[in-house]
C-alpha atoms as a PDB file:
ATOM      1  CA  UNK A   1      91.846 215.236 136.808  1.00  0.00           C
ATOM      2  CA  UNK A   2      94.420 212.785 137.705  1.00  0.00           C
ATOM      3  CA  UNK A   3      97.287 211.921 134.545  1.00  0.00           C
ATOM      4  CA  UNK A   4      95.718 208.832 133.788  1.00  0.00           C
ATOM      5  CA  UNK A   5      92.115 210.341 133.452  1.00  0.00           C
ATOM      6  CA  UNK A   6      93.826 213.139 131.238  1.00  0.00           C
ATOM      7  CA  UNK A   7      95.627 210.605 129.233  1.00  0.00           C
ATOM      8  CA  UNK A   8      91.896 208.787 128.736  1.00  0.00           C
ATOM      9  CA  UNK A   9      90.845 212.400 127.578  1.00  0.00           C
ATOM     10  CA  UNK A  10      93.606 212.732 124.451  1.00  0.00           C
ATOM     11  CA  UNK A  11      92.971 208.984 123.516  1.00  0.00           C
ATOM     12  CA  UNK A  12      89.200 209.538 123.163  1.00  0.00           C
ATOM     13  CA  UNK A  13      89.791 212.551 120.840  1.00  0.00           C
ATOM     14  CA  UNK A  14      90.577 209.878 118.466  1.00  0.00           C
ATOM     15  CA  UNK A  15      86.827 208.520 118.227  1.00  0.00           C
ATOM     16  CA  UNK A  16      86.133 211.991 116.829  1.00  0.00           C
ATOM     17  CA  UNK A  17      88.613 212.480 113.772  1.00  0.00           C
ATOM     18  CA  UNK A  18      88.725 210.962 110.243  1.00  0.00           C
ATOM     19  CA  UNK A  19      91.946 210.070 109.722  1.00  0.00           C
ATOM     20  CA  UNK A  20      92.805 211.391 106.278  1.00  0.00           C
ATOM     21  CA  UNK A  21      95.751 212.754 104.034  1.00  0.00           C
ATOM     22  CA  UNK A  22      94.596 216.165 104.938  1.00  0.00           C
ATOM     23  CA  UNK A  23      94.442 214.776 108.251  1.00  0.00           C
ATOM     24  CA  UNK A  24      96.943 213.067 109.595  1.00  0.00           C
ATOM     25  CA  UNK A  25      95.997 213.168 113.060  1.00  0.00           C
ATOM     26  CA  UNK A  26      95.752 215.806 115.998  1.00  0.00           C
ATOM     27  CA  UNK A  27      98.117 218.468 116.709  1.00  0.00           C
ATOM     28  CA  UNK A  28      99.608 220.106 119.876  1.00  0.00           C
ATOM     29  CA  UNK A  29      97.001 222.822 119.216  1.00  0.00           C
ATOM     30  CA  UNK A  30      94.187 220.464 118.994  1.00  0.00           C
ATOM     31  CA  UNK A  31      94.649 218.379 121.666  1.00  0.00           C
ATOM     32  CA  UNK A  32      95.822 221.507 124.355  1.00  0.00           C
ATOM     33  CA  UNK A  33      92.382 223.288 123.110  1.00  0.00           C
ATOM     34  CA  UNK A  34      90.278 219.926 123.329  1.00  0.00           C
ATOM     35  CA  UNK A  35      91.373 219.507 127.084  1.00  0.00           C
ATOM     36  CA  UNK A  36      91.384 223.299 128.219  1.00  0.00           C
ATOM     37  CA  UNK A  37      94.871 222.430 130.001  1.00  0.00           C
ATOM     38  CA  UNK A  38      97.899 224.437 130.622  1.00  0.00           C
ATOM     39  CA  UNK A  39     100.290 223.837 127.535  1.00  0.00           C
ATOM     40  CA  UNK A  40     103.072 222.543 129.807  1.00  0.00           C
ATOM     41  CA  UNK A  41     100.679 219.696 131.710  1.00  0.00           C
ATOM     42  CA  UNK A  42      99.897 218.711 127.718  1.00  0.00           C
ATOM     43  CA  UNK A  43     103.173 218.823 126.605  1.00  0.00           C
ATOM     44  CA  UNK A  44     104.349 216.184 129.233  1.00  0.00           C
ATOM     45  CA  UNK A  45     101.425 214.385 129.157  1.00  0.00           C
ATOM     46  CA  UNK A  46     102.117 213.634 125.302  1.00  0.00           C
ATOM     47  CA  UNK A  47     105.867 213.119 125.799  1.00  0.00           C
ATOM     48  CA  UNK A  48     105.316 210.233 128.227  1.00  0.00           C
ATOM     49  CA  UNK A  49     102.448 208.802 125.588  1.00  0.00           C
ATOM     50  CA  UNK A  50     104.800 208.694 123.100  1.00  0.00           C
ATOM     51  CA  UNK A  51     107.644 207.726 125.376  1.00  0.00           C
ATOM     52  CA  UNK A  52     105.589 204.181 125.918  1.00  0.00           C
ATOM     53  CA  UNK A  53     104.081 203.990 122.619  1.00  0.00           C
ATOM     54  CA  UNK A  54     100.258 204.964 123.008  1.00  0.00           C
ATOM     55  CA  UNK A  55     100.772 207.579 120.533  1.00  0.00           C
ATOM     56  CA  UNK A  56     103.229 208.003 118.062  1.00  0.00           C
ATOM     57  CA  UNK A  57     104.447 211.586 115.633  1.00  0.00           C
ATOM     58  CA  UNK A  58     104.014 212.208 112.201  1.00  0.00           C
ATOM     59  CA  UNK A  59     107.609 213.104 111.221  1.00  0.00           C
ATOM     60  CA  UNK A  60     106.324 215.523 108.615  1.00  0.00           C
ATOM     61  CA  UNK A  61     103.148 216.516 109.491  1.00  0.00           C
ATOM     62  CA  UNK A  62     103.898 216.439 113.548  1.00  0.00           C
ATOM     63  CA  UNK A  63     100.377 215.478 114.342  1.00  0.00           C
ATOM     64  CA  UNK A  64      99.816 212.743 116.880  1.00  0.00           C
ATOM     65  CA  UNK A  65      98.340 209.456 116.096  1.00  0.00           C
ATOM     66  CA  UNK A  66      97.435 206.251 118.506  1.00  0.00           C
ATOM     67  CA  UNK A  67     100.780 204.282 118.900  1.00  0.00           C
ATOM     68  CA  UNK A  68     102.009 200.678 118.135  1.00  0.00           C
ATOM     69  CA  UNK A  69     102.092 199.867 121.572  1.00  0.00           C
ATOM     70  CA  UNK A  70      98.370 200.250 121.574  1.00  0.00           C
ATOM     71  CA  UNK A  71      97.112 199.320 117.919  1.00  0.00           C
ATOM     72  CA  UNK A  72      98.709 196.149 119.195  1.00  0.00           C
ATOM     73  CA  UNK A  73      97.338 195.591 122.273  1.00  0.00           C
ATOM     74  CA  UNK A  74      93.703 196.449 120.625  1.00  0.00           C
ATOM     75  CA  UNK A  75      94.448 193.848 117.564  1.00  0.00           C
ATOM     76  CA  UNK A  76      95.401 191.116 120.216  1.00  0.00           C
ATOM     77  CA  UNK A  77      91.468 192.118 121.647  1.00  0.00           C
ATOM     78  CA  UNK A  78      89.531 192.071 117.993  1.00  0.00           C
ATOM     79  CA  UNK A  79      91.197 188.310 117.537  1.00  0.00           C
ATOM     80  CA  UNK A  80      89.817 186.671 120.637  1.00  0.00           C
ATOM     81  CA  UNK A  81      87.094 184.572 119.597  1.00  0.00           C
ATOM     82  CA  UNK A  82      83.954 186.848 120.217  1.00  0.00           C
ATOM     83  CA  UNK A  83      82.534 183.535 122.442  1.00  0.00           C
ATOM     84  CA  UNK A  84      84.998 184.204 124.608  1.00  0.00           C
ATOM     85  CA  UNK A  85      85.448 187.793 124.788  1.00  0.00           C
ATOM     86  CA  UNK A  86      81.381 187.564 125.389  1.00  0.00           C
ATOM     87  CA  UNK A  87      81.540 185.276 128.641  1.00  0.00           C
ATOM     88  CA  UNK A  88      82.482 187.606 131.541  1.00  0.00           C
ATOM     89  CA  UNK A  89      79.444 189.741 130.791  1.00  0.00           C
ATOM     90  CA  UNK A  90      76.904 186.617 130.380  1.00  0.00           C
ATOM     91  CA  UNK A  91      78.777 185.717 133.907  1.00  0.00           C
ATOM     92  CA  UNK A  92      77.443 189.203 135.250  1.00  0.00           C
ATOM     93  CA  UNK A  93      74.407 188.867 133.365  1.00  0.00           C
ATOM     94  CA  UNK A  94      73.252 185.504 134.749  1.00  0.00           C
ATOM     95  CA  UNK A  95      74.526 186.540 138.372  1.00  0.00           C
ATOM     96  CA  UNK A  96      72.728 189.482 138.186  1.00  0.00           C
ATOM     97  CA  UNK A  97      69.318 188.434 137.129  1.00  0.00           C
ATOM     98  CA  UNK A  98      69.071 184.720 138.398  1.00  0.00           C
ATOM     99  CA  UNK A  99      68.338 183.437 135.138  1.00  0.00           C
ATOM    100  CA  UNK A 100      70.499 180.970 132.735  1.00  0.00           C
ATOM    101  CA  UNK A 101      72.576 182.438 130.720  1.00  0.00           C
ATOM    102  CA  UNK A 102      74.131 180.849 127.012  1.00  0.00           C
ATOM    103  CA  UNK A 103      76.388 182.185 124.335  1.00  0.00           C
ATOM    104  CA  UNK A 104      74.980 180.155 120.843  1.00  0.00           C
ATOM    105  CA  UNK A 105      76.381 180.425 117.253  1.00  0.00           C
ATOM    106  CA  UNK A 106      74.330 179.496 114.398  1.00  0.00           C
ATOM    107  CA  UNK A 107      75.312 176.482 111.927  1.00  0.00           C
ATOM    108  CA  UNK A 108      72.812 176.198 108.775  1.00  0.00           C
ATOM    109  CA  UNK A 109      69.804 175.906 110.346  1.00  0.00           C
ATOM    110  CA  UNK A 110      70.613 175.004 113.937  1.00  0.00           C
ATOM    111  CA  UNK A 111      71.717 176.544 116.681  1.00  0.00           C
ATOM    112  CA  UNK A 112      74.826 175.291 118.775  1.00  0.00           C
ATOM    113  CA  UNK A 113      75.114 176.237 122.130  1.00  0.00           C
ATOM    114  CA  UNK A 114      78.773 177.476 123.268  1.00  0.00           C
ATOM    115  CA  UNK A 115      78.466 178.016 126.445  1.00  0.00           C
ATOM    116  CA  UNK A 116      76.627 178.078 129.753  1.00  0.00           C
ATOM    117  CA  UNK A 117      75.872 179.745 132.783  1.00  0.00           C
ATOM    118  CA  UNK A 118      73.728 178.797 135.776  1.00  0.00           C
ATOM    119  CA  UNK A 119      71.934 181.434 137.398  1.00  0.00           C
ATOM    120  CA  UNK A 120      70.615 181.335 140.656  1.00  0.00           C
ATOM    121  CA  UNK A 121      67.451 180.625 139.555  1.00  0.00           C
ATOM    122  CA  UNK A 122      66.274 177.211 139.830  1.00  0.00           C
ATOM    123  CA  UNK A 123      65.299 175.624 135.857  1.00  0.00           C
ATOM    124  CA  UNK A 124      65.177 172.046 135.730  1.00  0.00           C
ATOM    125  CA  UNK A 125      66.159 171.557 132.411  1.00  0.00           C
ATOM    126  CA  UNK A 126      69.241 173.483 130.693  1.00  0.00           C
ATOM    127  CA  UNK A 127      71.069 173.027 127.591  1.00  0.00           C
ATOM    128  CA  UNK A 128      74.211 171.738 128.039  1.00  0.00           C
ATOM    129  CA  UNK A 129      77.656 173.529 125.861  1.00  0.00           C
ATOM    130  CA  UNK A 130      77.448 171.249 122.145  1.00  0.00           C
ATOM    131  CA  UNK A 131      73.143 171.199 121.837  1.00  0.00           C
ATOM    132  CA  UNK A 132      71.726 171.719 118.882  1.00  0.00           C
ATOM    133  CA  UNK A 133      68.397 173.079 118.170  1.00  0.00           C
ATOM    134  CA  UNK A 134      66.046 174.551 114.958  1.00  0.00           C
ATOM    135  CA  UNK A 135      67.374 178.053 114.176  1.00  0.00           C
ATOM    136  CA  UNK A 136      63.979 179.026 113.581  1.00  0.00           C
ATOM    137  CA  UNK A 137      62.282 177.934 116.658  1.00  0.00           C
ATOM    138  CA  UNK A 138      64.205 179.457 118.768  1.00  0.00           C
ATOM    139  CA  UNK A 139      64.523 183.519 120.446  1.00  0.00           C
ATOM    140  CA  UNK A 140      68.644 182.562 119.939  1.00  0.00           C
ATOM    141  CA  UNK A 141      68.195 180.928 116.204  1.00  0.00           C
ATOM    142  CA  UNK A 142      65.785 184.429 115.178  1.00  0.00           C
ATOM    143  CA  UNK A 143      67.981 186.902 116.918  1.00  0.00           C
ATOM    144  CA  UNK A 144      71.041 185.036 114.411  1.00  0.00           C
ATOM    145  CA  UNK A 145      68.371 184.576 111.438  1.00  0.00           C
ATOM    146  CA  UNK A 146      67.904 188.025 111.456  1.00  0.00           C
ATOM    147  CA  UNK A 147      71.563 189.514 111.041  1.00  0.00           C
ATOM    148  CA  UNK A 148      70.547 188.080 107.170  1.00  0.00           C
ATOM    149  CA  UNK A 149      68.421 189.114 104.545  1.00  0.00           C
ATOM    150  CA  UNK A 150      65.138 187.480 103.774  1.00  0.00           C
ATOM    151  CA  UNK A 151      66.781 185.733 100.822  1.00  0.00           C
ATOM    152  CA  UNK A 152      69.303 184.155 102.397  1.00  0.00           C
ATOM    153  CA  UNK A 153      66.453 182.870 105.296  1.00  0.00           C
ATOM    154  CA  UNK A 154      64.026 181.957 102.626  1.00  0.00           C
ATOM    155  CA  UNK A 155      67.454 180.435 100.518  1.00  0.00           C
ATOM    156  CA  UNK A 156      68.330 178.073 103.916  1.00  0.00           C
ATOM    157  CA  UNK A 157      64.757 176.311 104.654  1.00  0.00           C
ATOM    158  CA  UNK A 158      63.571 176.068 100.622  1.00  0.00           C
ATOM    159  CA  UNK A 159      63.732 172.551 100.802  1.00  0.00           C
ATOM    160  CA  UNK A 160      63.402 171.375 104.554  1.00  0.00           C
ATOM    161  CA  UNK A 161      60.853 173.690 106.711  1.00  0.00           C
ATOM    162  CA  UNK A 162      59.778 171.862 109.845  1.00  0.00           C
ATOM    163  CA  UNK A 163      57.388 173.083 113.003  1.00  0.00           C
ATOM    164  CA  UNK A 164      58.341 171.667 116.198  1.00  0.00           C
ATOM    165  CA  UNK A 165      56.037 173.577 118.129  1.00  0.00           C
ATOM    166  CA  UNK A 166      52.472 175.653 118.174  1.00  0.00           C
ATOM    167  CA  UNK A 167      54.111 178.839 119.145  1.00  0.00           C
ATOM    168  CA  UNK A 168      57.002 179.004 116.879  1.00  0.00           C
ATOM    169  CA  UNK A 169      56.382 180.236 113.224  1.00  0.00           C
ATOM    170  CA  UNK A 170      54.674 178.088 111.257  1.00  0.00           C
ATOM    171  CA  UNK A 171      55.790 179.089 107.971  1.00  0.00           C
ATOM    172  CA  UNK A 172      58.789 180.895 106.468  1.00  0.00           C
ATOM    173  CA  UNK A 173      56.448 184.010 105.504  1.00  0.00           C
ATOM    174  CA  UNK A 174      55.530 184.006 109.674  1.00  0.00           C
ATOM    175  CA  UNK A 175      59.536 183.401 110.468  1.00  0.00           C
ATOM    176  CA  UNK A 176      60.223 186.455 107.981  1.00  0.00           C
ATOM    177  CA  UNK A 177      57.814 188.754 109.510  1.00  0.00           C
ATOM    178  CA  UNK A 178      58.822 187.990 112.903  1.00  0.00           C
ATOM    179  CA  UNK A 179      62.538 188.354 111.729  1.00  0.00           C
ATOM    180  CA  UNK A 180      61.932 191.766 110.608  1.00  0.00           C
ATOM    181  CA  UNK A 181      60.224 192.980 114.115  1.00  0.00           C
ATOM    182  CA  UNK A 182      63.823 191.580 115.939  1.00  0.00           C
ATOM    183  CA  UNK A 183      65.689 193.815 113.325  1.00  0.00           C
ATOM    184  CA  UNK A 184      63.493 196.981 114.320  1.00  0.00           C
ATOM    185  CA  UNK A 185      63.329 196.138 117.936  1.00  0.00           C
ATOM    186  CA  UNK A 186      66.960 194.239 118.457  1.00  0.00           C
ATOM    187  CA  UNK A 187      65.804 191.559 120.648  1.00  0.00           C
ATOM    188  CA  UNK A 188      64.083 188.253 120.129  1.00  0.00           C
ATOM    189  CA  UNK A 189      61.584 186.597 122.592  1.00  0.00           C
ATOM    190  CA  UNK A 190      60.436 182.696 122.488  1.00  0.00           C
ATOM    191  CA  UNK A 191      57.307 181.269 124.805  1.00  0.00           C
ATOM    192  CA  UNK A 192      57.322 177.690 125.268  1.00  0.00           C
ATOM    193  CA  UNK A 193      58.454 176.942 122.158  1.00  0.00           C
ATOM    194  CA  UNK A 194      61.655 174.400 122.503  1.00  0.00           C
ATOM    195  CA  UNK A 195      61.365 173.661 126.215  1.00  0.00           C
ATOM    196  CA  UNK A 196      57.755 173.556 128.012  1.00  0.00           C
ATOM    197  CA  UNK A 197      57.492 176.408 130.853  1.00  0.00           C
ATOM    198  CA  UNK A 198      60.526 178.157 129.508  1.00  0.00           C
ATOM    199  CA  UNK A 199      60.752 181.756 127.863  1.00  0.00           C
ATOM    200  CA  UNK A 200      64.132 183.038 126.595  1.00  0.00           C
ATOM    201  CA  UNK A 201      65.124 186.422 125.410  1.00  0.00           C
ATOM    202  CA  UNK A 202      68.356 187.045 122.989  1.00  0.00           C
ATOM    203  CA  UNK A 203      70.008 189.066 121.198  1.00  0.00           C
ATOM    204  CA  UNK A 204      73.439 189.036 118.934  1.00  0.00           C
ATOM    205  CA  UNK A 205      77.029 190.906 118.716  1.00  0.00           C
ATOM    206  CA  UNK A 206      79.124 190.849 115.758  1.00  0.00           C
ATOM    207  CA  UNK A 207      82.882 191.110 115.482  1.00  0.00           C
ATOM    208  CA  UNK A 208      82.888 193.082 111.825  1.00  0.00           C
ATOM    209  CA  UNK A 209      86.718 192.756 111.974  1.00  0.00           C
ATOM    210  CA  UNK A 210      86.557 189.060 112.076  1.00  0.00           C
ATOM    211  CA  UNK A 211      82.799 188.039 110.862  1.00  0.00           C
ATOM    212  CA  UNK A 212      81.884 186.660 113.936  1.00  0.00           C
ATOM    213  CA  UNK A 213      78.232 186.578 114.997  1.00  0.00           C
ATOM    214  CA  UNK A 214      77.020 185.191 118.341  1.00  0.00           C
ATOM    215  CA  UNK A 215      73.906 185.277 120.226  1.00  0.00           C
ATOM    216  CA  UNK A 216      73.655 185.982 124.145  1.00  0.00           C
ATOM    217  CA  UNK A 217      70.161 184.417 125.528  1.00  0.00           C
ATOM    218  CA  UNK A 218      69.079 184.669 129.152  1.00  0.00           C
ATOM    219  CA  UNK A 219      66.723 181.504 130.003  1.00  0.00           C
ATOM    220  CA  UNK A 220      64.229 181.473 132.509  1.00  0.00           C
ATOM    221  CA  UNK A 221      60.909 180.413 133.878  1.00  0.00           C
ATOM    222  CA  UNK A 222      57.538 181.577 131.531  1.00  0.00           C
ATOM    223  CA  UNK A 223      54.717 183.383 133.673  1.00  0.00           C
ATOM    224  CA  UNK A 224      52.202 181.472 131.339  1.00  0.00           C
END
């Protein structure tokens, strides 16, 4: 292995502790035993670590821990906007299987589209960045309904449910059930439901550090 795959190796360790009192963090020991690699190779391998701060000693305890350097570089990541950190793999993802790609957010009970990304196949109607749409007629709007609980849904359409189409749910007991088949399966489908001719599957990520909840949707032609 070359020194930066070994250096990968001692920062993945990490993943695997609870860092506690007790533990503090990993020791020469640990690390040497975790790698099966000649004391000496570990011993400069974890000098030049700490040497550019991507891990850092306990005074007391001696133990290694992940450095500044690289808490800092990781908090930088966590506070991009999720939409944004999102786009390069819609980019792939639309590139890759020809179909329209969008990044959506959900606001009450709409849907605003954040971005978009043309795939090579050809859809005659898109939905531009700043569209709005029902949450709850929607594969986007479910895949978002369904990060909450059934009060919340049944909390945000007590006064104002509304079908716009024959194949979305046409009451909030239909929108819960279908709801709780996108938490099992993590994935939401819509047929013809919004646009005529056009299915869409989606699905959400979630930034726990920052609350932020976004659904990525591929767009494309319906069979039927």
């Amino acid at each position: 292995m070359t020194t930066l795959e070994n250096s990968v190796a001692i920062l993945k360790l990490f993943k695997h502790i609870d860092l506690t009192q007790e533990q503090p963090g990993l020791t020469f020991t640990d690390i040497a035993e975790a790698l099966s690699l000649p004391k000496s190779t570990v011993s400069r391998l974890l000098s030049t670590m700490e040497s550019e701060g991507l891990l850092e000693r306990d005074p007391q305890s001696r133990c290694f821990r992940l450095g500044r350097m690289l808490l800092s570089l990781t908090s930088r990541y966590l506070s991009t906007p999720l939409v944004d950190c999102a786009s390069p793999m819609m980019v792939r993802l639309a590139a890759e299987t020809s179909c329209t790609g969008y990044i959506s957010v959900l606001d009450g009970r709409e849907i605003m589209v954040m971005r978009l990304f043309q795939g090579r196949m050809f859809i005659q109607l898109v939905t531009p960045p700043g569209s709005r749409m029902p949450a709850a007629h929607t594969s986007v709007g479910r895949a978002l309904l369904a990060r909450h609980g059934d009060d919340f849904v049944r909390n945000l359409y007590r006064d104002d449910w509304q079908v716009s189409s024959p194949n979305s749910p046409q009451t909030v007991e239909q929108l819960l059930t279908e709801l709780d088949r996108i938490r099992q399966r993590g994935w939401s489908l819509a047929r013809n439901e919004t646009l005529h001719g056009i299915s869409s599957l989606s699905t959400t990520v979630t930034n726990k550090i920052l609350g932020e909840t976004v659904a990525l949707c591929l767009s494309f032609p319906s069979l039927t």
